[in-house]
Protein backbone atom coordinates (compact mmCIF):
# COMPACT_ATOMS: atom_id res chain seq x y z
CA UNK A 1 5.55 -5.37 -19.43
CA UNK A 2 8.73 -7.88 -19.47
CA UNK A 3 10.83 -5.13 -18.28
CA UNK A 4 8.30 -4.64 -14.78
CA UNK A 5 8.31 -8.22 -14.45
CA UNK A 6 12.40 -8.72 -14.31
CA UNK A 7 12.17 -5.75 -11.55
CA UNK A 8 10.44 -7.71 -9.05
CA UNK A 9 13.46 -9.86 -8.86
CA UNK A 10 14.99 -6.43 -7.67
CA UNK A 11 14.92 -6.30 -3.38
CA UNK A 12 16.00 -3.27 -1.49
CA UNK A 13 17.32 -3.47 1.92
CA UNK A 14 14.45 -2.23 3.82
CA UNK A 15 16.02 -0.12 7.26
CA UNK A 16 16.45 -1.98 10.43
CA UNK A 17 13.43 -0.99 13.29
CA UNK A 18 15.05 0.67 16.23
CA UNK A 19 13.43 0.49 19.18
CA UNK A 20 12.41 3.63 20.15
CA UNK A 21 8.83 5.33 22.43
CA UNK A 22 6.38 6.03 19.66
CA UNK A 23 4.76 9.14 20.34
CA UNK A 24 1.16 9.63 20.73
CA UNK A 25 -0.71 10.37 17.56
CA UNK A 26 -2.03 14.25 17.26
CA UNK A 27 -4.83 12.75 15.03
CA UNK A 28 -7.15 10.10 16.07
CA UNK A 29 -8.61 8.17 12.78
CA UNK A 30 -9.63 5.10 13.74
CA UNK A 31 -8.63 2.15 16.32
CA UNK A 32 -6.40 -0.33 15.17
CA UNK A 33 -5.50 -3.99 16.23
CA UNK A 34 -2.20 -4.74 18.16
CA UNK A 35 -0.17 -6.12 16.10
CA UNK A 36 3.70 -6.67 15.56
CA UNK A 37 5.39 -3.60 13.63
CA UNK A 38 9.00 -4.72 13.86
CA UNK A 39 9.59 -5.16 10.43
CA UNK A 40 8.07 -5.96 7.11
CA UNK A 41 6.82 -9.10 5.93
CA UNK A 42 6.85 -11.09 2.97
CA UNK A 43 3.47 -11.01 1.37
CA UNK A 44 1.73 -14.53 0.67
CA UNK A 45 0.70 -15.95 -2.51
CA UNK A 46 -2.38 -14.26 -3.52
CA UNK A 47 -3.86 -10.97 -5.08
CA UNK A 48 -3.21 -7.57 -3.10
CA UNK A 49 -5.29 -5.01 -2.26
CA UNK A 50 -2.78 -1.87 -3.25
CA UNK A 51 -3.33 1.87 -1.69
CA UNK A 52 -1.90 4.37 -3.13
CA UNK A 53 -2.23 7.88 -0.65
CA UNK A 54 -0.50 10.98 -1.59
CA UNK A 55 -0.51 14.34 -3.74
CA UNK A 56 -0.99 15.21 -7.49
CA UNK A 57 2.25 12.57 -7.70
CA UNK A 58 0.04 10.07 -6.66
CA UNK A 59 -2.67 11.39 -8.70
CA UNK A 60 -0.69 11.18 -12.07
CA UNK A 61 -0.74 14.96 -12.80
CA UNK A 62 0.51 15.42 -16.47
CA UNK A 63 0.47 11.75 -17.76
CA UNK A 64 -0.74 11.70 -21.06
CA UNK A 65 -1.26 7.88 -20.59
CA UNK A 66 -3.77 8.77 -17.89
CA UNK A 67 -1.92 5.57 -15.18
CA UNK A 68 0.15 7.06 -13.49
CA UNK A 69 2.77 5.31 -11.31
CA UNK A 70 -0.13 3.67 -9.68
CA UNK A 71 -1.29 1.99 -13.27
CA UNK A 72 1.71 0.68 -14.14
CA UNK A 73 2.41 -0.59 -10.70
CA UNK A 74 -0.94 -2.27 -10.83
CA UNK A 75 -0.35 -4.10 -14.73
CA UNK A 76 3.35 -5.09 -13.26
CA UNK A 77 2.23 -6.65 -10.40
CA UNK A 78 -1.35 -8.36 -11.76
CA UNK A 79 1.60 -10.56 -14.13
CA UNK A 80 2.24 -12.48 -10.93
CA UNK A 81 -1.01 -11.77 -8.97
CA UNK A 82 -3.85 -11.77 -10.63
CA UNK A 83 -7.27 -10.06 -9.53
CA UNK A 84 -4.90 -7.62 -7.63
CA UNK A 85 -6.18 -4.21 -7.03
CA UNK A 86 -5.07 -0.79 -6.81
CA UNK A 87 -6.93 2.15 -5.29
CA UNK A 88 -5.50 5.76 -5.99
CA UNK A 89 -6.53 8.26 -3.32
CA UNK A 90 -3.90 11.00 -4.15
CA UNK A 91 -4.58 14.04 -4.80
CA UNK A 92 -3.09 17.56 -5.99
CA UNK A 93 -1.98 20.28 -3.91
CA UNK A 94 -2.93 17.92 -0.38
CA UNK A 95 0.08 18.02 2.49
CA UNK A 96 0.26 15.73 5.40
CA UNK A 97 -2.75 17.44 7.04
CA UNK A 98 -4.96 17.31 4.32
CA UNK A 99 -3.92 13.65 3.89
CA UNK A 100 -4.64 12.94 7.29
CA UNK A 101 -7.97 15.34 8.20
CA UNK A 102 -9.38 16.23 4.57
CA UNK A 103 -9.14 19.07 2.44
CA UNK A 104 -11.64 20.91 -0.26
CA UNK A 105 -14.38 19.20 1.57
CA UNK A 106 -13.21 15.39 1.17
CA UNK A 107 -12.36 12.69 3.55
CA UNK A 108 -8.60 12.46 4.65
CA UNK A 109 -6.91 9.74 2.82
CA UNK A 110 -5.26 8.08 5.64
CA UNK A 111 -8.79 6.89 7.18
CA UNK A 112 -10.00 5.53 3.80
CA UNK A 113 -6.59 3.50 3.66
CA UNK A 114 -7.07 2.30 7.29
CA UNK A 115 -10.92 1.07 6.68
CA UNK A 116 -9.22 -0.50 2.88
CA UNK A 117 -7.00 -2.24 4.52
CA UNK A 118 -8.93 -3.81 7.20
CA UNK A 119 -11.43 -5.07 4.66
CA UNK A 120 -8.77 -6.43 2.47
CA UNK A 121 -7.42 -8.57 5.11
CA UNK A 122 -10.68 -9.28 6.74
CA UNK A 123 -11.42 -10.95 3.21
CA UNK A 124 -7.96 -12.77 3.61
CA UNK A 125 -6.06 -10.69 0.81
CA UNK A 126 -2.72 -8.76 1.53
CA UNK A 127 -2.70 -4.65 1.57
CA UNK A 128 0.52 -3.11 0.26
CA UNK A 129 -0.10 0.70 0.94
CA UNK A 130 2.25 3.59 -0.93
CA UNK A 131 2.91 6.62 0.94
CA UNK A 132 4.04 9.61 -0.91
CA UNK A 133 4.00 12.76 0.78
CA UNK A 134 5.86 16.38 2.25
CA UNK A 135 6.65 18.08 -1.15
CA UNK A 136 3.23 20.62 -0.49
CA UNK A 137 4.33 20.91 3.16
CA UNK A 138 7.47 22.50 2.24
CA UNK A 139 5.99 24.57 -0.61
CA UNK A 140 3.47 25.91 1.36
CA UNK A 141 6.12 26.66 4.98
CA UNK A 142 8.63 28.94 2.15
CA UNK A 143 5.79 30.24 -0.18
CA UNK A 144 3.15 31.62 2.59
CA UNK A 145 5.69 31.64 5.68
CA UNK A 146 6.93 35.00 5.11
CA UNK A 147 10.98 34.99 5.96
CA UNK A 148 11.04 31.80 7.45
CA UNK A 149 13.25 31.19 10.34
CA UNK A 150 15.18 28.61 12.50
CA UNK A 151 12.23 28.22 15.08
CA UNK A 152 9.40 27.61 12.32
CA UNK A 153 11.73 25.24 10.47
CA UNK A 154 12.05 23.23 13.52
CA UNK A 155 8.43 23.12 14.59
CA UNK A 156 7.49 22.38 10.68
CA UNK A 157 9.65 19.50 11.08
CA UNK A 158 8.43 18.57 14.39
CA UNK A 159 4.60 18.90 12.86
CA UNK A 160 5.44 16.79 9.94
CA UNK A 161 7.57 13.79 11.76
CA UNK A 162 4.02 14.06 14.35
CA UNK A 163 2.08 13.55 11.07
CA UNK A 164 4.28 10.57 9.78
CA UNK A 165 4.09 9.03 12.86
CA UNK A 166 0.10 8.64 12.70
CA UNK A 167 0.08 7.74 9.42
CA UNK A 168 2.45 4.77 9.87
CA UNK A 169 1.34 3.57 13.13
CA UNK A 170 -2.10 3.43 11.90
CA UNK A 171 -1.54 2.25 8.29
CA UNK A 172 0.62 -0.74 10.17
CA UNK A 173 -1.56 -0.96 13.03
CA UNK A 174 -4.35 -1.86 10.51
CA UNK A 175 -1.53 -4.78 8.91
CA UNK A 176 -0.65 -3.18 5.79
CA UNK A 177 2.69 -3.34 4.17
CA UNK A 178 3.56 -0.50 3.90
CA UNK A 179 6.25 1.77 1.43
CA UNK A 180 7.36 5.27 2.01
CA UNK A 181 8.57 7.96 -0.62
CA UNK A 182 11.69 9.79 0.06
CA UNK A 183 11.21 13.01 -1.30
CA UNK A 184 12.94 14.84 -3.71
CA UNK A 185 14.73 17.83 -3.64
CA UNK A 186 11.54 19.92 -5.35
CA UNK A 187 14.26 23.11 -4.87
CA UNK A 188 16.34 22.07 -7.77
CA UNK A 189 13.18 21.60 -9.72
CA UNK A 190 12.95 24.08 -13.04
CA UNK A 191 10.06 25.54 -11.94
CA UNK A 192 11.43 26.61 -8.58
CA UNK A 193 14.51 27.96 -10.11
CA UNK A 194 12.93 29.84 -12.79
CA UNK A 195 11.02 31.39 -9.94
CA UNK A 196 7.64 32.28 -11.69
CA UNK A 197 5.20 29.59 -10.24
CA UNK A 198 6.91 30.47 -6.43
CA UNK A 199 7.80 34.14 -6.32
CA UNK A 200 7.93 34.19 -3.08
CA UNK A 201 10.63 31.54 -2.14
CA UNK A 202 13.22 33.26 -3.21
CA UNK A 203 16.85 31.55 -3.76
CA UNK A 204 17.82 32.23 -0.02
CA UNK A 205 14.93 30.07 1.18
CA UNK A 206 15.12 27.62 -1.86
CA UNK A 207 18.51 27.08 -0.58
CA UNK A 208 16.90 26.40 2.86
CA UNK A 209 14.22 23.88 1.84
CA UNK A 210 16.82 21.81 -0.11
CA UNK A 211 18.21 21.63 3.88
CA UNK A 212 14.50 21.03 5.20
CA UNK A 213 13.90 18.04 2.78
CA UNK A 214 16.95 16.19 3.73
CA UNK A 215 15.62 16.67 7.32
CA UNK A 216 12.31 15.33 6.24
CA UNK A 217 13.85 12.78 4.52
CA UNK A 218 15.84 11.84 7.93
CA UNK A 219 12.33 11.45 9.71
CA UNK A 220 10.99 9.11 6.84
CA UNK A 221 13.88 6.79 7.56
CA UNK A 222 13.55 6.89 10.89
CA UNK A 223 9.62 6.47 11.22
CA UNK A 224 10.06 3.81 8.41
CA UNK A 225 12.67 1.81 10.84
CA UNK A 226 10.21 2.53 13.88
CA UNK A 227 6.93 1.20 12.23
CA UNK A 228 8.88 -1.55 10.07
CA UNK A 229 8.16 0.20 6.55
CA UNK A 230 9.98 0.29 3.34
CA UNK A 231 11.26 2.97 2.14
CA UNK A 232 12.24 4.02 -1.59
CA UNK A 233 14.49 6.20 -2.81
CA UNK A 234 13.40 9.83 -4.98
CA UNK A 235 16.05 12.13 -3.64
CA UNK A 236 19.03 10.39 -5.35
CA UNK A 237 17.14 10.53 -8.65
CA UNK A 238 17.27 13.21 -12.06
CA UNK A 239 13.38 12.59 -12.51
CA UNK A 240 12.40 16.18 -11.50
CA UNK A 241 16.01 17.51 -13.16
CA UNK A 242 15.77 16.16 -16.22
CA UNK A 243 13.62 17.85 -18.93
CA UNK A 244 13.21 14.92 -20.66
CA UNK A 245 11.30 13.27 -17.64
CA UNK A 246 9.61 15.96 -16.79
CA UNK A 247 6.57 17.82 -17.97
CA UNK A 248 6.88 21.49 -19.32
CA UNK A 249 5.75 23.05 -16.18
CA UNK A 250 8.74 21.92 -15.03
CA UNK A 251 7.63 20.69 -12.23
CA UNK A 252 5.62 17.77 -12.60
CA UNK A 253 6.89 13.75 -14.47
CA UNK A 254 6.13 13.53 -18.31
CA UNK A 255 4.83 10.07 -19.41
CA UNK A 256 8.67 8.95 -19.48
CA UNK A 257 8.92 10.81 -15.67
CA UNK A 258 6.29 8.66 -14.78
CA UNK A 259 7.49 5.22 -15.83
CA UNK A 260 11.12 5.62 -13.52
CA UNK A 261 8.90 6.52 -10.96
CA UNK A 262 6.76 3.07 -11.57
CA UNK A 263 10.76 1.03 -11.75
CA UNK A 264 11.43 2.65 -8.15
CA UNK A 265 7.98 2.21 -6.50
CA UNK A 266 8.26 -1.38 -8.24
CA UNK A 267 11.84 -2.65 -7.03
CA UNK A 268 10.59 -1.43 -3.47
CA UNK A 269 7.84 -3.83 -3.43
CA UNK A 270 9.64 -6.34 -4.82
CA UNK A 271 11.25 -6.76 -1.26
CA UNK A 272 7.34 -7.95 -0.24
CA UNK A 273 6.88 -10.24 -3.14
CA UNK A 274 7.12 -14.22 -2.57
């Protein structure tokens, strides 16, 4: 637990907020104060409410340990801020819609985190919330989208930047910190290339969603700078290349998968920490 400790000394360069017209939500979820998105803040002395939202990454899939990024996150951070918190709302197979409106009858996650958040800082504690999310939009756009073409790639990208801009306007609007995955490139994953779990994203549209992510990834640095979010970095990584950090589905972090993943979420929020 040393080793978490030394990597809150660790602070990324969070992107500079441009000043651009946010555009108007597609979802309403729930009204949120005015107040001043420019850029992140430095989180006061204290315990913190954390929020985890995402898919089965969030959830922990295929940790034998049973924590997760979220629970090592959570012992890391309770070394310097005791009586901190962390709430894990991920869960497997959810995209940005189901995030946002529900899936499999249950709540969205982004509400949940809004009403959290509020009630954390009503009760004068920070909210730190960790957004992780895209990798089952793009599975499901090459799996069930037939031949997928130029047009559907660019309104899939237009749907998804529409979703990230509710989520972060609201999340922020509410006053939580707030840190956003980069995604991976889930195309150069084993089980993609092996072919058996997708057989229907073949390697001509593999090779297109490795294009699509980076595009995804553009719109989570950009929404990031617009809402004054952090962002941290999964697409420059081996974690979902390298067998030994991943599970044998090939698809999913092993136990070791999942403690890099802890170090990255980890030297992101460092940036927040006092």
């Amino acid at each position: 637990m040393k080793y978490y400790a030394v990597l809150f000394v660790l602070l990324l360069a969070a992107c500079q907020p441009a000043q651009v017209d946010v555009a108007p939500p597609v979802v309403e979820v729930i009204d949120t104060p005015s107040v001043d998105l420019s850029s992140p803040e430095t989180l006061p002395a204290g315990p913190i409410s954390l929020i985890a939202i995402g898919d089965s990454l969030t959830e922990g899939d295929t940790d034998e340990t049973g924590l997760g990024y979220t629970g090592r996150v959570l012992d890391a951070v309770l070394q310097r801020h005791p009586d901190s918190t962390m709430l894990n709302m991920g869960k497997s197979g959810w995209n940005s819609d189901a995030l946002i409106q529900g899936d499999q009858g249950l709540d969205g996650q982004l509400p949940r985190a809004v009403a959290e958040t509020q009630t954390a800082i009503s009760d004068g504690r920070s909210a730190v919330v960790f957004v992780w999310i895209g990798s089952n939009d793009l599975w499901y756009l090459y799996e069930f989208g037939g031949d997928v073409t130029d047009e559907q790639e660019q309104q899939d990208l237009e749907h998804f930047a529409s979703n990230m801009d509710l989520i972060l306007s609201q999340l922020r609007g509410a006053g939580a910190q707030v840190i956003v995955a980069l995604l991976d490139d889930q195309a150069k994953r084993p089980i993609a290339l092996k072919g058996e779990a997708f057989p229907e994203v073949p390697p001509a549209e593999l090779a297109r969603m490795s294009v699509q992510v980076q595009r995804y990834n553009n719109v989570i640095i950009e929404k990031a700078a617009e809402y004054g979010a952090l962002t941290v970095d999964f697409y420059n990584t081996d974690i979902f290349t390298d067998p030994n950090l991943l599970y044998y589905d090939g698809n999913h972090p092993n136990t070791a998968g999942y403690e890099r993943i802890a170090e990255i979420w980890l030297s992101g929020l460092g940036a927040l920490l006092p």
